[in-house]
N, C-alpha and C. Protein backbone atom coordinates (compact mmCIF):
# COMPACT_ATOMS: atom_id res chain seq x y z
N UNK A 1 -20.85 -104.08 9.01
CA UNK A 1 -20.63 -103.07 10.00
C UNK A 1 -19.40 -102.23 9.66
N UNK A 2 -18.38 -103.00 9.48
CA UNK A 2 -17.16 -102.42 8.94
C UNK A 2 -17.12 -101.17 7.06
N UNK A 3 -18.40 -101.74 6.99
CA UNK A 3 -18.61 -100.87 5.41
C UNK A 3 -19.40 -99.44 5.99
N UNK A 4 -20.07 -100.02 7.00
CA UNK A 4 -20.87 -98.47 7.64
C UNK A 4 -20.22 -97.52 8.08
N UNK A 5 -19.54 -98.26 8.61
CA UNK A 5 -18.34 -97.01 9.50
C UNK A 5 -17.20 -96.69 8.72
N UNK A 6 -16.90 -97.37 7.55
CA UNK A 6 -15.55 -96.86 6.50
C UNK A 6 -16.45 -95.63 5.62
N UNK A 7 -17.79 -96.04 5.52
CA UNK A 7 -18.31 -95.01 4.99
C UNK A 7 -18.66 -93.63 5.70
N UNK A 8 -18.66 -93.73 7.04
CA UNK A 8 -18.69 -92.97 7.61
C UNK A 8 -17.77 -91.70 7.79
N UNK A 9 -16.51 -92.62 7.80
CA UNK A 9 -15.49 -92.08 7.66
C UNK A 9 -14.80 -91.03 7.17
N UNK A 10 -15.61 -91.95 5.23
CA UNK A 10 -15.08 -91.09 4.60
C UNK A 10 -16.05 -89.86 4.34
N UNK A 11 -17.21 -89.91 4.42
CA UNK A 11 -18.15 -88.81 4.34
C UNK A 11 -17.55 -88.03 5.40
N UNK A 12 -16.97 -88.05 6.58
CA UNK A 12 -16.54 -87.17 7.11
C UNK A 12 -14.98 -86.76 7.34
N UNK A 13 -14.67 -87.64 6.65
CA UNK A 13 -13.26 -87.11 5.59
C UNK A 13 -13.64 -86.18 4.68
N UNK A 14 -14.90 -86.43 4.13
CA UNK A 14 -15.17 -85.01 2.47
C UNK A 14 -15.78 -83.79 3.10
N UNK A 15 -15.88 -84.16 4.51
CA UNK A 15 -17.15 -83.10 5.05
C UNK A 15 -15.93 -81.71 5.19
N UNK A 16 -15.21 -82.55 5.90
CA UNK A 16 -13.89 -81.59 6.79
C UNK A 16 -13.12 -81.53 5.65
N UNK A 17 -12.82 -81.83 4.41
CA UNK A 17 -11.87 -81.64 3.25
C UNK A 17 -12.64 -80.22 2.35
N UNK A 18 -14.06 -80.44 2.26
CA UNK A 18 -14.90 -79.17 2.36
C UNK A 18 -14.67 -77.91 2.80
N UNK A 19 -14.57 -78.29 4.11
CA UNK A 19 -14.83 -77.29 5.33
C UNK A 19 -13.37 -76.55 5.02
N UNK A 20 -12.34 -76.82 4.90
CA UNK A 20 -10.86 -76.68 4.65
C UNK A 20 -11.02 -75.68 3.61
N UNK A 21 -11.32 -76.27 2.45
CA UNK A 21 -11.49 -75.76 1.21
C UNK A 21 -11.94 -74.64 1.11
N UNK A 22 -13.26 -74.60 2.01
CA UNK A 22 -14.26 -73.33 2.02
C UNK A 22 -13.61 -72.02 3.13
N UNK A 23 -12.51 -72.62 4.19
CA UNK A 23 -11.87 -71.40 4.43
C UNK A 23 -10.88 -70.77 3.75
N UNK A 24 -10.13 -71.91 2.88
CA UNK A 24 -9.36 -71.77 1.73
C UNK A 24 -9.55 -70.61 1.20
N UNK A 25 -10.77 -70.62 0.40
CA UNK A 25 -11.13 -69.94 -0.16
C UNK A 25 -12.11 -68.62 0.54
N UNK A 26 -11.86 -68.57 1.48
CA UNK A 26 -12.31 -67.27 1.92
C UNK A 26 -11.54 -66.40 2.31
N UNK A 27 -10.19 -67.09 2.60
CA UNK A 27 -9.23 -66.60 2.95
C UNK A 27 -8.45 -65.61 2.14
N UNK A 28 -8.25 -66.81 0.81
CA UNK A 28 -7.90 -66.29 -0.19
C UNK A 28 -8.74 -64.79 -0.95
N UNK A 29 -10.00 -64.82 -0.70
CA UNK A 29 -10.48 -64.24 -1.30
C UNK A 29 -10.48 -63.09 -0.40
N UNK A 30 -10.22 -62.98 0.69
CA UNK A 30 -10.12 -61.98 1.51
C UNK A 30 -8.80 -61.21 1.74
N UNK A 31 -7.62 -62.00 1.01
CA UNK A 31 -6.47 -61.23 0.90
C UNK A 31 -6.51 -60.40 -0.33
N UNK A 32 -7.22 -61.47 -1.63
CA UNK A 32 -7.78 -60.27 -2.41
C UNK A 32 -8.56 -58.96 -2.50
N UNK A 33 -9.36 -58.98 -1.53
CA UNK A 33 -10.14 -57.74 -1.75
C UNK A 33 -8.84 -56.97 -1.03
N UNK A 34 -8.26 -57.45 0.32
CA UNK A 34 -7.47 -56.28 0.82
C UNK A 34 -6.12 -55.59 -0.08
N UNK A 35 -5.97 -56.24 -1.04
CA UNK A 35 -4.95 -55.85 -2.04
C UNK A 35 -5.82 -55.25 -3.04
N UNK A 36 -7.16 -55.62 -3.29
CA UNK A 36 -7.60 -54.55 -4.13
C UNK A 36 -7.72 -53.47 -3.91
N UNK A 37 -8.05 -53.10 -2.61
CA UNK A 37 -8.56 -52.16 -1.96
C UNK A 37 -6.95 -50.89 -1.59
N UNK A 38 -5.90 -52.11 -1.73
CA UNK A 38 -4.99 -51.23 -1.60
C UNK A 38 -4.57 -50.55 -2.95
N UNK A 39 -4.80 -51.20 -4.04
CA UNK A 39 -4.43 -50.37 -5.09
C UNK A 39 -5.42 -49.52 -5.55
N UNK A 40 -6.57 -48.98 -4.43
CA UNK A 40 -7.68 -47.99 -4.96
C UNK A 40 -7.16 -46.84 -5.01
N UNK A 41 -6.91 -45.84 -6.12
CA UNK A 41 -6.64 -44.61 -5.85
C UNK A 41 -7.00 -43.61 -4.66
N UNK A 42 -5.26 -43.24 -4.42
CA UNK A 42 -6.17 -42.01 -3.06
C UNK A 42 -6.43 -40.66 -3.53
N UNK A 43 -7.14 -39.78 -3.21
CA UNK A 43 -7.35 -38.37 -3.66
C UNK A 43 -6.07 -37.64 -3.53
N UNK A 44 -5.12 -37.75 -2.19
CA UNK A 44 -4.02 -37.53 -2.44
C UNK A 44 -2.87 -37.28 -3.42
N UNK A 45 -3.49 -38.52 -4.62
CA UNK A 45 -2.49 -38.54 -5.33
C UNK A 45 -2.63 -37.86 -6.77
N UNK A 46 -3.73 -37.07 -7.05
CA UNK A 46 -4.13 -36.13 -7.56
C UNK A 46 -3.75 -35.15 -7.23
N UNK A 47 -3.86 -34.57 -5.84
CA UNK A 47 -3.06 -33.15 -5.38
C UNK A 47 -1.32 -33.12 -5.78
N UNK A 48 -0.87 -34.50 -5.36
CA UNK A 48 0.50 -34.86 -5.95
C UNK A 48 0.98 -34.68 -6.70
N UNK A 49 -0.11 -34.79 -7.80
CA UNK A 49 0.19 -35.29 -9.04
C UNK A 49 0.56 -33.85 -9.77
N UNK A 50 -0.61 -32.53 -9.16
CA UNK A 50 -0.72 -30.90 -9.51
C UNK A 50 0.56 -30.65 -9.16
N UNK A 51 1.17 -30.82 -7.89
CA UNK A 51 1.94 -30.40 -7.08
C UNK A 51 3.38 -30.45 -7.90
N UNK A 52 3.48 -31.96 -7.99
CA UNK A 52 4.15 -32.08 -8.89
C UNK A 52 4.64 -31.25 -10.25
N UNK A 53 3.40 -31.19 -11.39
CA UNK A 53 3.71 -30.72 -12.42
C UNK A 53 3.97 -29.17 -12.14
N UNK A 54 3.53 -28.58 -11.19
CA UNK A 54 3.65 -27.13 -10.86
C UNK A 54 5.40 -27.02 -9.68
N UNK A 55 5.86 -27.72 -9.20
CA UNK A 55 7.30 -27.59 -9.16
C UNK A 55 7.96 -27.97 -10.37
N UNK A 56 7.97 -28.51 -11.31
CA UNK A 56 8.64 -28.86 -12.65
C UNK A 56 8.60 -27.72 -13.58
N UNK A 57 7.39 -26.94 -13.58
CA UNK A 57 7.27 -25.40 -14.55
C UNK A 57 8.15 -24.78 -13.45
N UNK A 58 8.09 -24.64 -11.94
CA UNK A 58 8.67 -23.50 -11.40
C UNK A 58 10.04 -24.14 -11.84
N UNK A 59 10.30 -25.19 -11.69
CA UNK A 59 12.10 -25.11 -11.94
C UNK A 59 12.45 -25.25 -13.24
N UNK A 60 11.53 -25.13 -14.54
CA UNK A 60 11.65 -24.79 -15.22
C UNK A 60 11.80 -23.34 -15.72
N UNK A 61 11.41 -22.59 -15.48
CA UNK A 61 11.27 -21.38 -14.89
C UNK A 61 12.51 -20.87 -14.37
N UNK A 62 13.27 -21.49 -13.32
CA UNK A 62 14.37 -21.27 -12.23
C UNK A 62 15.34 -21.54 -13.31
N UNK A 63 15.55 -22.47 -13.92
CA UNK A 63 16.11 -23.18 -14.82
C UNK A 63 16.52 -22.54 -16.00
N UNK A 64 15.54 -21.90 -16.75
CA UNK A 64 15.46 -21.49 -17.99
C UNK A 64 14.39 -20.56 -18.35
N UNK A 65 14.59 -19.13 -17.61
CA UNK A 65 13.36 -18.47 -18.09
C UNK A 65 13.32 -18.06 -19.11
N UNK A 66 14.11 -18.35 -20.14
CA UNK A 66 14.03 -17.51 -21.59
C UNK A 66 12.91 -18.58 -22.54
N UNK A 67 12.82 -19.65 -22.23
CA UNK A 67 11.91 -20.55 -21.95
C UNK A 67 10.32 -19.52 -22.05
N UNK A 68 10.03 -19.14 -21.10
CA UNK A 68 8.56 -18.55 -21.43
C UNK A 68 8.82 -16.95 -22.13
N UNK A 69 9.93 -16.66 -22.31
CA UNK A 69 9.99 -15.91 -23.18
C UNK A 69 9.10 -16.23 -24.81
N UNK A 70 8.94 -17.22 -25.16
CA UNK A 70 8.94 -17.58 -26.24
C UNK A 70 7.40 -17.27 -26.37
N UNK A 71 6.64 -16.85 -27.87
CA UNK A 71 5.59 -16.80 -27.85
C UNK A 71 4.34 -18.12 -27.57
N UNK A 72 5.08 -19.14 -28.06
CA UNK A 72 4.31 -20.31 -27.63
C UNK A 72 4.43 -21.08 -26.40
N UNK A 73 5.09 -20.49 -25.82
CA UNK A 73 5.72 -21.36 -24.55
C UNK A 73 4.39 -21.54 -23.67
N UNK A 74 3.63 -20.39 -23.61
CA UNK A 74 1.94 -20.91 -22.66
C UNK A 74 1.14 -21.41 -23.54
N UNK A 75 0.94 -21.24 -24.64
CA UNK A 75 0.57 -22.62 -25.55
C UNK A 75 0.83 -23.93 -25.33
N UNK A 76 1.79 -24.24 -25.05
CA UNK A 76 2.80 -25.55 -24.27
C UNK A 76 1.88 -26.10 -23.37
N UNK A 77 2.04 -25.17 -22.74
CA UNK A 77 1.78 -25.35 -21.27
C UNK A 77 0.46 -25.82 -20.75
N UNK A 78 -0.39 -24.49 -21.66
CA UNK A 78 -1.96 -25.26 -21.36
C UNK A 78 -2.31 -26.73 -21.89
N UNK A 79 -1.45 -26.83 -23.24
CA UNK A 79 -1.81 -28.32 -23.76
C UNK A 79 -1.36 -29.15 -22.42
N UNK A 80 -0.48 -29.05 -22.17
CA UNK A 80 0.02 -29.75 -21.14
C UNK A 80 -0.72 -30.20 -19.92
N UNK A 81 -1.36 -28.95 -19.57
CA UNK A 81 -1.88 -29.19 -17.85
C UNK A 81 -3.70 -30.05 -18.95
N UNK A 82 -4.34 -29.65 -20.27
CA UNK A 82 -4.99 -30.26 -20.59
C UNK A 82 -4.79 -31.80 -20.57
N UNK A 83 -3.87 -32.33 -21.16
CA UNK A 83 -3.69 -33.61 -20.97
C UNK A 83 -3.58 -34.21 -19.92
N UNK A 84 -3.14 -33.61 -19.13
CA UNK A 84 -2.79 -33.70 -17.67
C UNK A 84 -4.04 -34.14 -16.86
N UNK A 85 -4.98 -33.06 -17.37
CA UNK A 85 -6.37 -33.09 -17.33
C UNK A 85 -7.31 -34.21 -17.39
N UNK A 86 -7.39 -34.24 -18.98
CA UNK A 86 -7.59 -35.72 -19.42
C UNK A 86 -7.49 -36.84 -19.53
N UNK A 87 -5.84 -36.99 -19.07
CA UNK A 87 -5.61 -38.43 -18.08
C UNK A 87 -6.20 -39.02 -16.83
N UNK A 88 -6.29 -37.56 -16.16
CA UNK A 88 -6.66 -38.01 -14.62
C UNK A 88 -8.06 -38.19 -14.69
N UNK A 89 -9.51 -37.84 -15.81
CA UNK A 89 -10.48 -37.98 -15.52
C UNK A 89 -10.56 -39.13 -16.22
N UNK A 90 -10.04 -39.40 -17.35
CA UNK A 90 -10.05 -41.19 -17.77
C UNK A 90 -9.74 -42.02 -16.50
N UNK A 91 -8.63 -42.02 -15.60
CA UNK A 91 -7.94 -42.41 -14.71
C UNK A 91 -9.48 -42.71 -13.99
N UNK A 92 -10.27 -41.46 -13.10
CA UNK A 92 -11.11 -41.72 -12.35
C UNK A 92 -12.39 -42.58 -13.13
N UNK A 93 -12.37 -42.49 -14.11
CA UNK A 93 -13.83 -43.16 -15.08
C UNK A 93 -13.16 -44.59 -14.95
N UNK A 94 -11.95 -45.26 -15.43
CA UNK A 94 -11.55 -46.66 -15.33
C UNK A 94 -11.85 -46.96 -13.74
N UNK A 95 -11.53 -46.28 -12.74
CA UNK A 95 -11.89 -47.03 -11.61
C UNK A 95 -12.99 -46.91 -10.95
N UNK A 96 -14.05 -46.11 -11.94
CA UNK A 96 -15.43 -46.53 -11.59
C UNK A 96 -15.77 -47.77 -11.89
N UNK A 97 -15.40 -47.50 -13.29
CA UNK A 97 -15.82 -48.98 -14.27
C UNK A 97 -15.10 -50.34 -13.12
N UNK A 98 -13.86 -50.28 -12.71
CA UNK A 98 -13.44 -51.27 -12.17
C UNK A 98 -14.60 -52.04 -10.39
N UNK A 99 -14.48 -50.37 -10.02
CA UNK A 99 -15.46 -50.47 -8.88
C UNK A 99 -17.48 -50.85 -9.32
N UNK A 100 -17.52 -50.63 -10.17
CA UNK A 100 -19.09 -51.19 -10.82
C UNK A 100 -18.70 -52.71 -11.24
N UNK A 101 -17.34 -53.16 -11.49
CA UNK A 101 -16.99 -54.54 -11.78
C UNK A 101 -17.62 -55.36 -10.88
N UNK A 102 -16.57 -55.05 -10.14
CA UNK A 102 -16.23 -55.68 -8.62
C UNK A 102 -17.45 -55.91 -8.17
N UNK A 103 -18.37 -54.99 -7.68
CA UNK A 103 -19.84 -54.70 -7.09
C UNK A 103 -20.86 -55.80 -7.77
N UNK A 104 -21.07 -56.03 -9.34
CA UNK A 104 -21.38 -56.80 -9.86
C UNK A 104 -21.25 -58.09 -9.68
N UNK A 105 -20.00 -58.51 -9.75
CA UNK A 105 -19.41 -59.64 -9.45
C UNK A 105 -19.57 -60.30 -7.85
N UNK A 106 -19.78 -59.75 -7.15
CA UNK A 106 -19.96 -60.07 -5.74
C UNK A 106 -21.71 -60.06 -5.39
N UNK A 107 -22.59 -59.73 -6.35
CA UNK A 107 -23.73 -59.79 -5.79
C UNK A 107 -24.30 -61.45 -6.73
């Protein structure tokens, strides 16, 4: 009798050590998504980002207009806002790829 009920016991010692585990881990996994979700790019930070490089020419500009005096100086410039360019659409293609990860991984 005493072996029935120690067994009992412990099966419901593993049941609830389970049960623990499995909020454990939901928990956990639910602080993750909310931290993923916080490092999702905002559109914001693209306008920022323009905003940005276009006060840096104006006070470049303010700064040093002999600066676009120069024949290559808008040569410069377009390379510039190109790369600029080309970062930010790599930028959005990696966090597709990251967001097609994720999506994958959860189904």
């Amino acid at each position: 009798m005493d072996n029935q009920h120690s067994n009992e016991e412990q099966l419901t010692a593993q049941q609830k050590a389970a049960e623990l585990e499995s909020l454990y881990q939901q928990d956990k996994l639910a602080e993750l998504n909310k931290e993923f979700e916080a490092l999702r790019p905002k559109a914001w930070n693209t306008w920022g980002d323009v905003l940005l490089a276009l006060f840096w020419f104006w006070m470049l500009y303010w700064l040093a207009p002999e600066f676009f005096e120069q024949p290559w100086a808008f040569t410069l410039l377009m390379f510039i806002f190109i790369v600029l360019a080309r970062i930010g659409h790599e930028s959005k293609r990696i966090n597709k790829r990251i967001d097609l990860l994720k999506s994958m991984l959860q189904k």
